[in-house]
Every structure is written in structure tokens, then in C-alpha cells.
Protein backbone atom coordinates (compact mmCIF):
# COMPACT_ATOMS: atom_id res chain seq x y z
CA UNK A 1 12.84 -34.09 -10.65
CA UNK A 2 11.05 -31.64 -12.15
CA UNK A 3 12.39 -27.52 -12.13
CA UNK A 4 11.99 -24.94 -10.11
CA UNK A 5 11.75 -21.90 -13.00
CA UNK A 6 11.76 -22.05 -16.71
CA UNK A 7 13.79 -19.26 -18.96
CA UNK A 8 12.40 -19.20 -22.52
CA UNK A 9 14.38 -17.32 -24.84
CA UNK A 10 18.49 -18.57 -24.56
CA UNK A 11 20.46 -16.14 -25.77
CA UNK A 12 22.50 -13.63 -24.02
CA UNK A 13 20.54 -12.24 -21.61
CA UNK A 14 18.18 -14.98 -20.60
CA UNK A 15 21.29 -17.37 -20.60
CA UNK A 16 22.96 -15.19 -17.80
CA UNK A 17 19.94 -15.11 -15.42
CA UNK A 18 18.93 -19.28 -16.17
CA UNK A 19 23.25 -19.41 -15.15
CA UNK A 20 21.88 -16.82 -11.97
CA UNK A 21 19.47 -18.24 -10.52
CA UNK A 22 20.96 -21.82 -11.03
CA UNK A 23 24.33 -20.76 -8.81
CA UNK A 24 20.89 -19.94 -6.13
CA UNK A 25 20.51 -23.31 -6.39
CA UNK A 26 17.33 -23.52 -7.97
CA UNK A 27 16.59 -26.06 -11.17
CA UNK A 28 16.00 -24.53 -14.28
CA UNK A 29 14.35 -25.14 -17.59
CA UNK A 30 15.37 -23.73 -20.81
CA UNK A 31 14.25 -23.72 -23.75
CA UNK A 32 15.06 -21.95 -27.12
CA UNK A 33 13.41 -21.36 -30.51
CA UNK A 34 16.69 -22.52 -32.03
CA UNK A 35 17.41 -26.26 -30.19
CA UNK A 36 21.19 -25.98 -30.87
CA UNK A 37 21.48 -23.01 -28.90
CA UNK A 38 20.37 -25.51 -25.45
CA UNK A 39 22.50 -28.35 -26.78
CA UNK A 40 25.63 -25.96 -27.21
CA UNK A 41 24.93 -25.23 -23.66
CA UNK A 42 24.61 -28.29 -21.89
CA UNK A 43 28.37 -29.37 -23.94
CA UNK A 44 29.32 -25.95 -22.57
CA UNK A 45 28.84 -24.10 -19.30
CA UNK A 46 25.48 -25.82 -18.44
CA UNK A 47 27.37 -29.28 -18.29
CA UNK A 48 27.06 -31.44 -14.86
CA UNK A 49 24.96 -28.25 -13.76
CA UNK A 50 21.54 -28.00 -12.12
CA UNK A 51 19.57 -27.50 -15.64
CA UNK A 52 16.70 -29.27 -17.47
CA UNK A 53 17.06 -28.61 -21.08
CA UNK A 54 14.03 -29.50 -23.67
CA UNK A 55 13.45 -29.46 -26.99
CA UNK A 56 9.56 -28.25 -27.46
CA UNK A 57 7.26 -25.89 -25.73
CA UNK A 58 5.67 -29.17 -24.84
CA UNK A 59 8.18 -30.46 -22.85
CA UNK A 60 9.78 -27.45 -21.78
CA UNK A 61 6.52 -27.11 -20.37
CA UNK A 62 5.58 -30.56 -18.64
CA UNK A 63 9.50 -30.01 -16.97
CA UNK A 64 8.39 -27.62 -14.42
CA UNK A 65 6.83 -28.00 -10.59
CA UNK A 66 3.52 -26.35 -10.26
CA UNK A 67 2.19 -23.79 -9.76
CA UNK A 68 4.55 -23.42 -13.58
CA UNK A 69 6.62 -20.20 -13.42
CA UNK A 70 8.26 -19.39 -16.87
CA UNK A 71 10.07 -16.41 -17.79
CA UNK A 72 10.36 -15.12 -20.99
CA UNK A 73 13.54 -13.48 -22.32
CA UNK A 74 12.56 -12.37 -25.81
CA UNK A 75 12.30 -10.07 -28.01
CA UNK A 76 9.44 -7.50 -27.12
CA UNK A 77 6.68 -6.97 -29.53
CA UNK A 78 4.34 -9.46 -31.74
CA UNK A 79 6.83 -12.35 -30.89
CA UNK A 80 5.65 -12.10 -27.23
CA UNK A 81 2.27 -12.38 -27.92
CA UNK A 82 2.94 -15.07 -30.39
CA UNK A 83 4.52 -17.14 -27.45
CA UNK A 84 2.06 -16.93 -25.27
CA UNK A 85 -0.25 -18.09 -27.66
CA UNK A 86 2.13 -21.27 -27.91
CA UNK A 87 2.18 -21.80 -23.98
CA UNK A 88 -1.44 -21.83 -23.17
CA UNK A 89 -2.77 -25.11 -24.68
CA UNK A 90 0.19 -26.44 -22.08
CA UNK A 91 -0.26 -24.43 -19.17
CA UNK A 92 -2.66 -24.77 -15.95
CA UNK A 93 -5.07 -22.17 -14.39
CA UNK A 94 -2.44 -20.51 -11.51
CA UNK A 95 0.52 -21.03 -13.80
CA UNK A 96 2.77 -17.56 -13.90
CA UNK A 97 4.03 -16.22 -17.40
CA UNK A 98 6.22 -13.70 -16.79
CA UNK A 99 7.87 -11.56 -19.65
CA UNK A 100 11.32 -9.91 -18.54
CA UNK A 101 11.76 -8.21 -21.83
CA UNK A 102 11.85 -4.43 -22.77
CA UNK A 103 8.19 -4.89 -23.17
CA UNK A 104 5.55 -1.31 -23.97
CA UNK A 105 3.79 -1.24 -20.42
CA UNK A 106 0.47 -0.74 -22.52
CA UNK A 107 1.24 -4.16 -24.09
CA UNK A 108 1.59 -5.41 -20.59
CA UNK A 109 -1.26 -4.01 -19.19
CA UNK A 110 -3.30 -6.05 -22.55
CA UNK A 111 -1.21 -9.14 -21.59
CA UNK A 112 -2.48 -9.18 -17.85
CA UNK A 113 -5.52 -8.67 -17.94
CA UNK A 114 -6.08 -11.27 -21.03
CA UNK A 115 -4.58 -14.03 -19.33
CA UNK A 116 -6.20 -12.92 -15.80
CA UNK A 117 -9.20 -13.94 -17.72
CA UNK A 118 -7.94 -17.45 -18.59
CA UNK A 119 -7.04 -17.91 -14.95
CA UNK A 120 -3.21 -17.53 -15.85
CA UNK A 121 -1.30 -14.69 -13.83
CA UNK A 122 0.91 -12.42 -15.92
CA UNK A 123 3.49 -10.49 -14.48
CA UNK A 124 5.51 -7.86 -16.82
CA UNK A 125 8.70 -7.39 -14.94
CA UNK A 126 11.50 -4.62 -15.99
CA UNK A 127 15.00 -6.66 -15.77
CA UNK A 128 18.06 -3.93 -15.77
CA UNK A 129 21.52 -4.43 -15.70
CA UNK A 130 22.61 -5.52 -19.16
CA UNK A 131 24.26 -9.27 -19.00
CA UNK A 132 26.74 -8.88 -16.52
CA UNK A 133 23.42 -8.05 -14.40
CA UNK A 134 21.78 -10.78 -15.62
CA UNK A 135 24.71 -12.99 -14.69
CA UNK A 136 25.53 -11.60 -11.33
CA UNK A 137 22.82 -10.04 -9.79
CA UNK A 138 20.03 -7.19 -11.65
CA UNK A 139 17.50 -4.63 -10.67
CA UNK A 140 13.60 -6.92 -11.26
CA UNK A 141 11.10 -4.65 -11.48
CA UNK A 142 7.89 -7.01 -11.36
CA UNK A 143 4.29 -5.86 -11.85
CA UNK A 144 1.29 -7.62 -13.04
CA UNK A 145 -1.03 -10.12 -11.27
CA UNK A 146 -0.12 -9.97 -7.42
CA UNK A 147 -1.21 -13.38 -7.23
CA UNK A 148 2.00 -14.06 -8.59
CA UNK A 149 4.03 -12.50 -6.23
CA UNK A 150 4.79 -15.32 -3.74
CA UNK A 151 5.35 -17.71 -5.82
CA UNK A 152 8.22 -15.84 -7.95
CA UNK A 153 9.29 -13.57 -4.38
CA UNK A 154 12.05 -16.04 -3.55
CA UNK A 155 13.34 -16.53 -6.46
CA UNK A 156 13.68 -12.75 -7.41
CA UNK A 157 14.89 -11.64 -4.29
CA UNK A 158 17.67 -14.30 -4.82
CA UNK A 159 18.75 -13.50 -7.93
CA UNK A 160 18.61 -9.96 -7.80
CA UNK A 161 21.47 -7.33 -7.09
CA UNK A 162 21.74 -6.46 -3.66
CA UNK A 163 22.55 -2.93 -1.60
CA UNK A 164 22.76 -1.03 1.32
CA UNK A 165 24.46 -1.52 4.35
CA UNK A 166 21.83 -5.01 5.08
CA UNK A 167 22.37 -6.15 1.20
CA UNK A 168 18.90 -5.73 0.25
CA UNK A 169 17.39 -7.12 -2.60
CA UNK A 170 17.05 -5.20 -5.31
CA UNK A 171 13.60 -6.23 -6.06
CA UNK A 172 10.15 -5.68 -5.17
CA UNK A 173 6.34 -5.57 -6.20
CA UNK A 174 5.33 -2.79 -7.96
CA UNK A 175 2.16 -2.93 -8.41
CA UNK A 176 -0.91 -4.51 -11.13
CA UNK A 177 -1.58 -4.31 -14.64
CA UNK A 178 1.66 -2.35 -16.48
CA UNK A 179 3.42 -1.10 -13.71
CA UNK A 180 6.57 -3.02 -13.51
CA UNK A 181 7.13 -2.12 -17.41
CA UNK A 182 6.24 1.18 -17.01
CA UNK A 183 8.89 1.70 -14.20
CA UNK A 184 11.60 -0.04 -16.32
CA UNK A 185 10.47 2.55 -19.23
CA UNK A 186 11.13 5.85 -16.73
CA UNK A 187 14.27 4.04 -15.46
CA UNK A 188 15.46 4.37 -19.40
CA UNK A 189 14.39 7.61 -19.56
CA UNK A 190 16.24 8.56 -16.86
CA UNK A 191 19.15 6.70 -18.26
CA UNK A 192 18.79 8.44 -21.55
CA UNK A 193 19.33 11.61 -19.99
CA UNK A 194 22.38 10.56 -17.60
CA UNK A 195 24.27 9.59 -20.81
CA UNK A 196 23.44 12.09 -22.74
CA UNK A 197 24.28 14.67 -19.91
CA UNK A 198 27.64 12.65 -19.80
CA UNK A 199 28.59 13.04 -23.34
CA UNK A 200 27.87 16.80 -23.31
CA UNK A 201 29.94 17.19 -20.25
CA UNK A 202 32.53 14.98 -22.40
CA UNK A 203 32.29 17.58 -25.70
CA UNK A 204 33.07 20.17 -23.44
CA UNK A 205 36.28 18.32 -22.21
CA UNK A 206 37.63 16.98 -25.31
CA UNK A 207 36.79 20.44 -28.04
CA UNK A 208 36.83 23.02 -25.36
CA UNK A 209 38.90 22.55 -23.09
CA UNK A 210 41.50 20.41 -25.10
CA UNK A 211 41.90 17.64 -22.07
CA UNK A 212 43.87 14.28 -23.21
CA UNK A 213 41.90 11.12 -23.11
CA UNK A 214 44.30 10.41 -19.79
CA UNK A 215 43.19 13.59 -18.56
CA UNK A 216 39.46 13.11 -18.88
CA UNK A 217 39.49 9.59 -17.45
CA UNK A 218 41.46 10.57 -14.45
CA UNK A 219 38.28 13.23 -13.77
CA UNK A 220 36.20 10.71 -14.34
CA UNK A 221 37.76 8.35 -11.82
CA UNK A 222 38.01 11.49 -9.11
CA UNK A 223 34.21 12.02 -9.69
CA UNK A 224 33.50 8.49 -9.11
CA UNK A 225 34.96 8.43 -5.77
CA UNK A 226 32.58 11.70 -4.69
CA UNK A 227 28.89 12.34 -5.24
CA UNK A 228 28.88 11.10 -8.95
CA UNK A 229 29.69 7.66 -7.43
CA UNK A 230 27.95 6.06 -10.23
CA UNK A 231 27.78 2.97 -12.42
CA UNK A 232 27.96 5.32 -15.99
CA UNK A 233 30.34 7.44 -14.86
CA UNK A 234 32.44 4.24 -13.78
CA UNK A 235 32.29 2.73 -17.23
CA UNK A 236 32.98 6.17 -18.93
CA UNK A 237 36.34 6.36 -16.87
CA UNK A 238 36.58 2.65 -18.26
CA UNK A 239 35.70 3.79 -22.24
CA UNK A 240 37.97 7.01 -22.10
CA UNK A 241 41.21 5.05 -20.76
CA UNK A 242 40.34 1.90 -23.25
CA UNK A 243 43.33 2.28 -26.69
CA UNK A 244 42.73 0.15 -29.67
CA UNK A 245 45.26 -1.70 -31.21
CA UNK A 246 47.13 1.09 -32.27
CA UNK A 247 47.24 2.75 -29.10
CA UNK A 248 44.58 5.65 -30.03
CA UNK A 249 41.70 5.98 -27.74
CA UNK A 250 38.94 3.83 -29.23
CA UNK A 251 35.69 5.40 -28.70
CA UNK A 252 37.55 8.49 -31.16
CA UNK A 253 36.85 5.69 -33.43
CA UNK A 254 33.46 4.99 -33.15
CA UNK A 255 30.70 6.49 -35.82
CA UNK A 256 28.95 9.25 -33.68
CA UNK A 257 25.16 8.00 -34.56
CA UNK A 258 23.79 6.44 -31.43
CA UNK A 259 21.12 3.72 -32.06
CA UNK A 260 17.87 3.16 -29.48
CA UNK A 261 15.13 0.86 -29.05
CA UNK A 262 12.36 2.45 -27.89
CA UNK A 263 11.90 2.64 -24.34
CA UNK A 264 12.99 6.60 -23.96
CA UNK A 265 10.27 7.45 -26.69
CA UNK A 266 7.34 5.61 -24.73
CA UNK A 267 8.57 7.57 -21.81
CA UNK A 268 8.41 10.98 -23.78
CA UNK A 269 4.79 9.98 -24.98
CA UNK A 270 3.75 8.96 -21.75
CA UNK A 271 5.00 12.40 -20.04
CA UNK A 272 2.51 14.03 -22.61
CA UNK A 273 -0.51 12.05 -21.75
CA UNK A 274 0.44 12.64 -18.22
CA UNK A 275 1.24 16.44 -18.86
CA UNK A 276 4.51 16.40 -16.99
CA UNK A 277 7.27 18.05 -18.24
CA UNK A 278 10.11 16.28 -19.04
CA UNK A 279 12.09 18.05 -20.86
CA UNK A 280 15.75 17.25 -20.44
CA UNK A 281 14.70 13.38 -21.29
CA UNK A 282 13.19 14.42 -24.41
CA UNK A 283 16.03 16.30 -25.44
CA UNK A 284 18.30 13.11 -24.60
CA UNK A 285 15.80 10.85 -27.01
CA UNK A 286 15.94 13.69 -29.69
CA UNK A 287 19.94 13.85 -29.46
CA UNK A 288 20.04 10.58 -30.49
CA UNK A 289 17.22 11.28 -33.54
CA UNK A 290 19.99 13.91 -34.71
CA UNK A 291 23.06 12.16 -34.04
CA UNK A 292 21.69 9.20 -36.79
CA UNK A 293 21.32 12.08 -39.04
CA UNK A 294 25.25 12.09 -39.71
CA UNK A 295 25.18 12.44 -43.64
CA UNK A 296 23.32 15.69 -43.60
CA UNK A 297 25.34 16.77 -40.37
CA UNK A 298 28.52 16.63 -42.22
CA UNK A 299 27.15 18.52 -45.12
CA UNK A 300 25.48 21.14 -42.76
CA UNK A 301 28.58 21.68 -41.02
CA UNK A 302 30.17 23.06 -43.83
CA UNK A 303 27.72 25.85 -44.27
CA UNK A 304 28.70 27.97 -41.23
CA UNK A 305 31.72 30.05 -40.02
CA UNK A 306 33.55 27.53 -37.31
CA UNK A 307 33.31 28.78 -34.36
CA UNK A 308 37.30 28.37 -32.41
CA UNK A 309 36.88 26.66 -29.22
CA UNK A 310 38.57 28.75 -26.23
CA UNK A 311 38.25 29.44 -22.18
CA UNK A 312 39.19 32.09 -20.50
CA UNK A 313 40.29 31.24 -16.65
CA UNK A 314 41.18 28.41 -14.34
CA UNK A 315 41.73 24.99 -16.40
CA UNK A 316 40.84 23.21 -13.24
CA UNK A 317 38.01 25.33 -11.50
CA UNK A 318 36.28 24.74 -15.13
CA UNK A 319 36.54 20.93 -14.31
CA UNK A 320 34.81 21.40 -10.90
CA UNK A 321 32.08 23.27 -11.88
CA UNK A 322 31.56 20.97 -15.04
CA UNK A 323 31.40 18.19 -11.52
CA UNK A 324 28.78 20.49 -9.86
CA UNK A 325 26.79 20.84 -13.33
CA UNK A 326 27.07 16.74 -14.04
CA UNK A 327 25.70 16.93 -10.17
CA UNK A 328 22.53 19.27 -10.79
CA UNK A 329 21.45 18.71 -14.57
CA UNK A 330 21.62 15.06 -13.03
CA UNK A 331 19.08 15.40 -10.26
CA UNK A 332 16.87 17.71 -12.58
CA UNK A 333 16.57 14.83 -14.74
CA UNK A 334 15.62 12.11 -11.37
CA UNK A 335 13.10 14.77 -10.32
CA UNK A 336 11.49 14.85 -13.96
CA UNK A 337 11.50 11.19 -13.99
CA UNK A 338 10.05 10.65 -10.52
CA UNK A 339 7.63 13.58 -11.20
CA UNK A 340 6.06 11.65 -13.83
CA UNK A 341 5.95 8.24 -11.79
CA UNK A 342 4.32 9.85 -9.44
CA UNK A 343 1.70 10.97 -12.13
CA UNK A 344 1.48 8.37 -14.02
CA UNK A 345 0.72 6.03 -10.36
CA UNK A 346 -2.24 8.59 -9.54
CA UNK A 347 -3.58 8.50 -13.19
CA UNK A 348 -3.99 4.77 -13.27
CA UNK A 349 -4.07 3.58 -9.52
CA UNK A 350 -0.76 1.85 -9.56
CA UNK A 351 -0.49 3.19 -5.78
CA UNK A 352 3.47 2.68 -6.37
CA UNK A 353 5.84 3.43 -4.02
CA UNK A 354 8.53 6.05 -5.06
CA UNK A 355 10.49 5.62 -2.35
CA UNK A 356 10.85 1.91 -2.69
CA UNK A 357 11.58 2.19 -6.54
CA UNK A 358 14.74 4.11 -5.43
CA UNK A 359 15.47 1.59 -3.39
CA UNK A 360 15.39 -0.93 -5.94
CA UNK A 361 17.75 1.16 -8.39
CA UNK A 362 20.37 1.32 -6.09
CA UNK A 363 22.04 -2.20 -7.46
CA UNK A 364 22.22 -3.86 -10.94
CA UNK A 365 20.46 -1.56 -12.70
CA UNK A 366 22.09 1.40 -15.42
CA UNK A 367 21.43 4.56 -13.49
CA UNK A 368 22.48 2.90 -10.19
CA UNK A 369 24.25 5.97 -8.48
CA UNK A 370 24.98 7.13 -4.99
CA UNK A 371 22.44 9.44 -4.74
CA UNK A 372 19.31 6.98 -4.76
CA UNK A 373 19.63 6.49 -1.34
CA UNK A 374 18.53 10.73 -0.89
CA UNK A 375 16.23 9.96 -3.38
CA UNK A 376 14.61 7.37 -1.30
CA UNK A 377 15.23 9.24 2.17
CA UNK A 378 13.45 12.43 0.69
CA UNK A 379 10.12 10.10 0.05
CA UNK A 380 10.91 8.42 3.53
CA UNK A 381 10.24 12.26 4.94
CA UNK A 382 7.73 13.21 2.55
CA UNK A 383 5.37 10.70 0.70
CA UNK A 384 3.65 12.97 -0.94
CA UNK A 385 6.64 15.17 -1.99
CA UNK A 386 5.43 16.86 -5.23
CA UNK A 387 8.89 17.30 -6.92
CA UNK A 388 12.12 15.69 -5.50
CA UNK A 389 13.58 19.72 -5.56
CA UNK A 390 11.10 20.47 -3.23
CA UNK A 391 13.06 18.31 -0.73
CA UNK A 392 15.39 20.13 1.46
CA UNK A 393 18.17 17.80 0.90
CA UNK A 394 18.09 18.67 -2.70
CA UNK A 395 16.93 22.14 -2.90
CA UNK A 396 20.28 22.48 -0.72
CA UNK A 397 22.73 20.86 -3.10
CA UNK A 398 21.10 22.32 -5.96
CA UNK A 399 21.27 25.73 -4.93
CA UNK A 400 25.03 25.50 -4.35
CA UNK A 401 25.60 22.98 -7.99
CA UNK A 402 23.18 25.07 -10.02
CA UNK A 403 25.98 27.91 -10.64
CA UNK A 404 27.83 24.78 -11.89
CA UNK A 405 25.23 24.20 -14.62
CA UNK A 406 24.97 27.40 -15.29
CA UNK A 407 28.38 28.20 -15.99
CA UNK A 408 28.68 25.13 -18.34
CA UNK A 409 26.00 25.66 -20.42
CA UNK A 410 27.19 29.32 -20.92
CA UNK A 411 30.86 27.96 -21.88
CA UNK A 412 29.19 25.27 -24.40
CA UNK A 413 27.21 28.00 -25.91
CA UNK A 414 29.96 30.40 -26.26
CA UNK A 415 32.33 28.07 -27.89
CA UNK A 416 29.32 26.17 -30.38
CA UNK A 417 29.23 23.14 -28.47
CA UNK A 418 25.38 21.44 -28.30
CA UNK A 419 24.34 20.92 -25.03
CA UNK A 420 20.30 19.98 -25.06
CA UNK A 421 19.76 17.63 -21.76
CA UNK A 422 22.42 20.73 -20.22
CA UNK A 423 20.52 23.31 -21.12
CA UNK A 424 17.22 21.93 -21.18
CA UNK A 425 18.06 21.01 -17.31
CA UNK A 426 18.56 24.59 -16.69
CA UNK A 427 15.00 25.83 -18.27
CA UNK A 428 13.07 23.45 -16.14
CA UNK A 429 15.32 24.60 -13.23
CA UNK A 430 14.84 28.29 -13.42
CA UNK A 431 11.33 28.00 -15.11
CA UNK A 432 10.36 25.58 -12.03
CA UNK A 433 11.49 28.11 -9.39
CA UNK A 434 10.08 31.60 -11.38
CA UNK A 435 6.93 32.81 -9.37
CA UNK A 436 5.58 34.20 -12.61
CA UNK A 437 6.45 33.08 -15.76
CA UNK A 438 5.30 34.86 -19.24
CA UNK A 439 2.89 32.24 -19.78
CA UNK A 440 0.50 35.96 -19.32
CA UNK A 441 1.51 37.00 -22.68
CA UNK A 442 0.78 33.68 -24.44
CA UNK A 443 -2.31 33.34 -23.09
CA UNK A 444 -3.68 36.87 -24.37
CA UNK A 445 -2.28 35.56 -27.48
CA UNK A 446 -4.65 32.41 -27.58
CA UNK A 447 -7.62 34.67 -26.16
CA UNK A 448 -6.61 37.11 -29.51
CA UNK A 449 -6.46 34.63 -32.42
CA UNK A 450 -8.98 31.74 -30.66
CA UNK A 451 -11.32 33.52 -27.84
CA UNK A 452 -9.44 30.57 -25.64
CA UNK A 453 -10.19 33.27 -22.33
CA UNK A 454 -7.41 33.13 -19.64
CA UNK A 455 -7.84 33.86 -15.80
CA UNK A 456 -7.13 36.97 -13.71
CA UNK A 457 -4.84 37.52 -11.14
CA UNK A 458 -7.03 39.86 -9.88
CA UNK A 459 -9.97 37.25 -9.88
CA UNK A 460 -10.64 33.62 -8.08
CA UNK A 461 -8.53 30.72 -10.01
CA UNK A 462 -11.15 28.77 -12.13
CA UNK A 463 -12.79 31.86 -13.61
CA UNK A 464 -12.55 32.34 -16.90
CA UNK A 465 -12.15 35.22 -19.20
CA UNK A 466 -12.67 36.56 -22.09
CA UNK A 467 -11.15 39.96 -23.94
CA UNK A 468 -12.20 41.43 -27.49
CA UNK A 469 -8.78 42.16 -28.34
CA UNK A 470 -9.62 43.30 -32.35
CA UNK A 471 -12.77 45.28 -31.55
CA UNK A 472 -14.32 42.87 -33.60
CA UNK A 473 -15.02 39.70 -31.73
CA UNK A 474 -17.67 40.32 -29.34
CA UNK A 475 -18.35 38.15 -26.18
CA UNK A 476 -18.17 34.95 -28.42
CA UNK A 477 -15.72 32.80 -26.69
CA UNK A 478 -14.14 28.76 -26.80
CA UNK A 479 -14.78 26.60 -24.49
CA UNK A 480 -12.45 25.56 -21.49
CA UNK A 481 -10.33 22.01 -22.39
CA UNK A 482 -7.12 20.83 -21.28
CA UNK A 483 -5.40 17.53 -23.75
């Protein structure tokens, strides 16, 4: 009897979803590079279960029902391509490939339409949740050749996490080419910024405020049960109560350098080829750039007065409005990330559905949170909503949570405490909801040095002006170009 679904690539993660979507009682064939990693199995968990184990492409291959539908679960990158390369003199025209690594969507978009040519469908799906997801149920974001989509439909919508009041899958098609890897990419970025916004929040508890590890966790767990209701803040209640051996908190142990693979820089790049602003992301991805620069840190640290961390007022009104600035810097960051989906699904046709994607997010994946479901109600109302704080929902709660944010980043940068995805969050706030910005003055600047001409707001938009500042420069002016 030949399998249902193939999972190429056996170690932690694809192990968990072959063990998933086995326990949905489908068959499944796996294979890895490494043949004692399958045989390990099938002594181990996989023994007297529903699993076809093989030791070659080859065979891995011939296991499987048509149309073939194998997932890979490698490491993105050149080793990707490589496999491919290894499955096609195997595969059939109508057989699905589908790669449910941390894959660049560009790479994706390359893989699709290369294989669409060979009559194979590629579908690039985004696979969040970590392995406990894997194991028990993640967010799939899949995107590639629709083709594809009814054959692999059941199976995802199986396996996947499920919310809401109906348990709904936490699955669906995104859309063609890249689009289910570029989704996963802006749910990083987004997750980027939640922990980073977390960690500053943190800083502010443990050097300001002088709260016990108890203490913090406690908030943690309070916040949790309100409008944070989230799966980070669940597992930071988690780190901040967990004591090592010797009864200290353990993550006071842990080297402060955090590591990253890749996914929040793509999303930074892509917000500049887009031209979106997203700003508190960026500053989450470049937190972690400074945090691995420890050695000079320490040195640096040594060259300026210490400032002495102190508060003035209510221990515990500090605490809420630290909740109410968690709240707003959080929902800055969604409507940066959801800003640029939008962008990004105009610029290349993706036609995706933002509403839908918030859906999706709502079980299995990292930034699953509460909230998702006024994410998704706001497009619900307004499709074409231009900026998430446009929605009246949000503008609400972030005109009562901004004074939150405001009064947190002011306490962090009285008392020397870094707070970029804070403050950053606060910039694109205000400078988002300022009628005129000074954006006048820089402009005369460009027209000074560079004859770059500005418009008038005296004059129709799209004319175009120029000034001789110097005396000197005449009516010669630059042309008119946007990057």
C-alpha cells in the first residue's frame, strides 16, 4: 500500500509533522539524507505505526500514491535546490514538491515557476509553530502552483492548528509564485518585533524598577489572562519563573547575544523595495546585530558615567502602563507588518487576503495572540483598509494605550535603558498621525545642494519646483525619481 504524503528531511521538525499527520491517519513516507536517522525511528516511536520508511530518493519516491506529494523539511538555501534536482529524474508531470522550510520567497518564486515549466507544481509553504507545532497542530502558510491546492487541502487542513469558536483550520491558500514564503517572512518580522518589545518591557522591570523574577512572572501571567493573551507572553511567564539547578532564575544565566537566521532581514529589505516603513521591525533585527556585539559592549560600557536606575511614583500604576505600552507598541508593529503585505500583494499581484492571513495566525504559529481576531474583523469591515490604525477598533485602543507607550519610553530613557522597537513604535505613531511633518525643511535642503525641486502647498500635487537657493544655480534642475 503505497503512502499518502512523503516528509523528506527527518530531523526535528519534519519528524513532528510525518508523527502529525500520521495520528490523521494518513500513510507517510520518510526519508532522510542520513538512513540511521529512519531506522532509529521505526525501533522508536514510528514502530507498529502507519509509516513507510526508505532508504533512497528512489524508493522514497516509487512509495507514494499519485498524483506524488512530498514535503521537504530542510535546510533552506542551495541544499533545496540541490534536492530537487535529485527528485526530478523520479517524479511525474502533476507530482507536488512542496518545501516547508524557512525558504527566501524570491527563491520560491525561482522554484515555481522552474518546475511549472517541467509540468511539476511547486508550492513554498511557511510552516510556524516550532516542533511542538509541528507535532500537535501549526500555522501552513502554502503558496505556489494552485494546481496543487486540492490535492495537499486535506491534508493541511488536518494537520494544522485549529481556532475560533468552529476550530478552524489554521491554513489556507495564499496565493502563486512566493507568496506563502513571503507571508511566513512578515509573520517573523512581526515576531521579531513582539520579542524584542517584550525584552525591553522586561529591562525596564528587572534594572528599573527592581521587580523579583516572582514578581515579573506573576505580571506576566496577569497580562496573559487580558488583552496580551498571547503565546510569547505565555512562555515569558514560563522563562521568568524557570530556576536552574541552583535555584537562580536561569535566563540571568544566559549570554545576552541573540542569534537569527534570516527571515527578519528579508523582511527589512523587502519593506525598502516596497517603500513601507517599518521601522520598529528593523530596529528589532538591528537589536539583535548589537546584542552579538557583546565584547565591544562590555568595553564600551566602561567609558560612560552609569546612569542609577530610579522611579518616582506608583510601583504598580508603572506596571499598568508598561501593560498599555506592551498593548500599543504591539499593534504598531501588526499595522507595519500588514501595511507592507498589503504592498507587497499590490506590487506583485499576489491578490492575498489580509484578513484571512489573520485568521490563519490565530493557532500554532509564534505571534498567535488574542488580538488577531480584530485584526481580521477590521479587514472584514474594510478590505481596503490602508493601515490597521485607521480602523476604529484600533484607533480607539490606541488612543487610550498610547499614553502607556509614551510614558515607558520616557522612563527607559531617563534611567539609560535601550528601548529601539519602544521608541521606534512611538515615531511611527506620532509621525503617522502629524498632518505636517518637517519633511518641508529637508526637501529645500535637497533642492539647495542637488536642484532635486519639491512641491508647493500653495500649488497642485505633482508640480514640481525648483528654487536658486545660492544665487548661483540658475533654473538648472534634477530630474523627478523615486527608488
Amino acid at each position: 500500500m503505497q503512502a499518502d504524503i512523503g516528509i523528506l528531511g527527518f530531523r526535528v521538525m519534519g519528524e513532528n509533522l510525518a508523527r502529525n499527520m500520521e495520528s490523521k491517519g494518513y500513510r507517510v513516507a520518510i526519508y532522510n539524507r542520513t538512513s540511521s536517522v529512519i531506522s532509529d525511528f521505526m525501533e522508536g516511536l514510528g514502530k507498529g505505526r502507519n509509516f513507510v520508511p526508505a532508504m533512497s530518493v528512489e524508493e522514497f519516491v516509487n512509495s507514494l500514491s499519485k498524483p506524488r506529494k512530498i514535503m521537504l523539511m530542510i535546510k533552506a538555501g542551495s541544499t533545496v535546490d540541490s534536492t530537487i534536482e535529485q527528485l526530478i529524474p523520479f517524479v511525474d508531470e502533476g507530482d507536488i514538491i512542496i518545501d516547508g522550510g524557512n525558504s527566501n520567497f524570491e527563491d520560491s518564486e525561482r522554484r515555481y515557476k522552474y518546475l511549472y515549466e517541467k509540468g511539476i507544481y511547486f508550492v513554498g509553504s511557511g510552516v510556524s509553530g516550532g516542533e511542538l507545532g509541528a507535532l500537535y497542530g501549526p500555522s501552513l502558510m502554502p503558496g505556489g502552483a494552485k494546481e496543487a491546492w486540492e490535492s495537499i487541502r486535506d491534508i493541511f487542513r488536518a494537520v494544522s492548528a485549529k481556532a475560533g469558536e468552529n476550530d478552524e483550520p489554521c491554513t489556507a491558500w495564499i496565493g502563486f509564485g512566493g507568496a506563502g514564503h513571503y507571508v511566513k517572512t512578515i509573520h517573523n518580522g512581526i515576531e521579531y518585533g513582539d520579542m524584542q518589545l517584550i525584552t525591553e518591557v522586561y529591562a525596564i522591570m528587572r534594572d528599573v524598577l527592581k521587580l523579583t523574577y516572582n514578581e515579573m512572572g506573576d505580571i506576566f501571567e496577569k497580562w496573559n489572562d487580558g488583552v496580551l493573551k498571547s503565546y510569547l507572553v505565555e512562555i515569558t511567564r514560563d522563562i521568568l519563573r524557570t530556576r536552574d539547578t541552583d535555584g537562580e532564575p536561569l535566563v540571568e544565566k544566559i549570554l545576552d547575544t541573540a542569534m537569527q537566521k534570516g527571515t527578519g532581514k528579508w523582511a527589512v529589505i523587502s519593506a525598502l523595495d516596497e517603500g513601507e516603513p517599518l521601522s520598529l521591525i528593523t530596529e528589532a533585527v538591528y537589536a539583535r546585530v548589537l546584542s552579538s556585539m557583546k565584547d565591544q559592549r562590555v568595553v564600551a560600557s566602561r567609558m560612560v558615567p552609569y546612569i542609577e536606575k530610579s522611579f518616582e511614583g506608583d510601583k504598580a500604576e508603572i506596571v499598568e502602563n508598561l501593560g498599555k505600552a506592551l498593548y500599543a507598541a504591539k499593534i504598531i508593529s501588526y499595522a507595519q507588518g500588514f501595511s507592507l503585505l498589503a504592498s507587497a500583494s499590490e506590487s506583485r499581484k499576489w491578490d492575498l487576503n489580509l484578513g484571512e492571513i489573520a485568521t490563519i495566525w490565530r493557532g500554532g504559529c509564534i505571534i498567535r495572540s488574542a488580538f488577531l481576531d480584530d485584526i481580521r474583523k477590521a479587514y472584514d469591515n474594510n478590505p481596503e483598509l490602508s493601515n490597521l490604525m485607521m480602523d476604529s477598533f484600533f484607533n480607539e485602543t490606541l488612543n487610550d494605550a498610547s499614553k502607556g507607550l509614551r510614558d515607558a519610553v520616557i522612563l527607559g530613557v531617563r534611567n539609560g535603558i535601550s528601548l529601539p522597537a519602544m521608541s521606534s513604535a512611538l515615531s511611527y505613531y506620532d509621525g503617522y498621525h502629524t498632518d505636517r511633518l518637517p519633511a518641508n525643511l529637508l526637501q529645500a535642503q535637497r533642492d539647495y545642494f542637488g536642484a532635486h525641486m519639491f512641491e508647493r502647498l500653495d500649488r497642485n500635487r505633482g508640480e514640481f519646483f525648483h528654487y536658486d537657493w545660492s544665487g548661483e544655480g540658475g533654473d538648472t534642475h534634477a530630474s523627478v525619481y523615486s527608488v
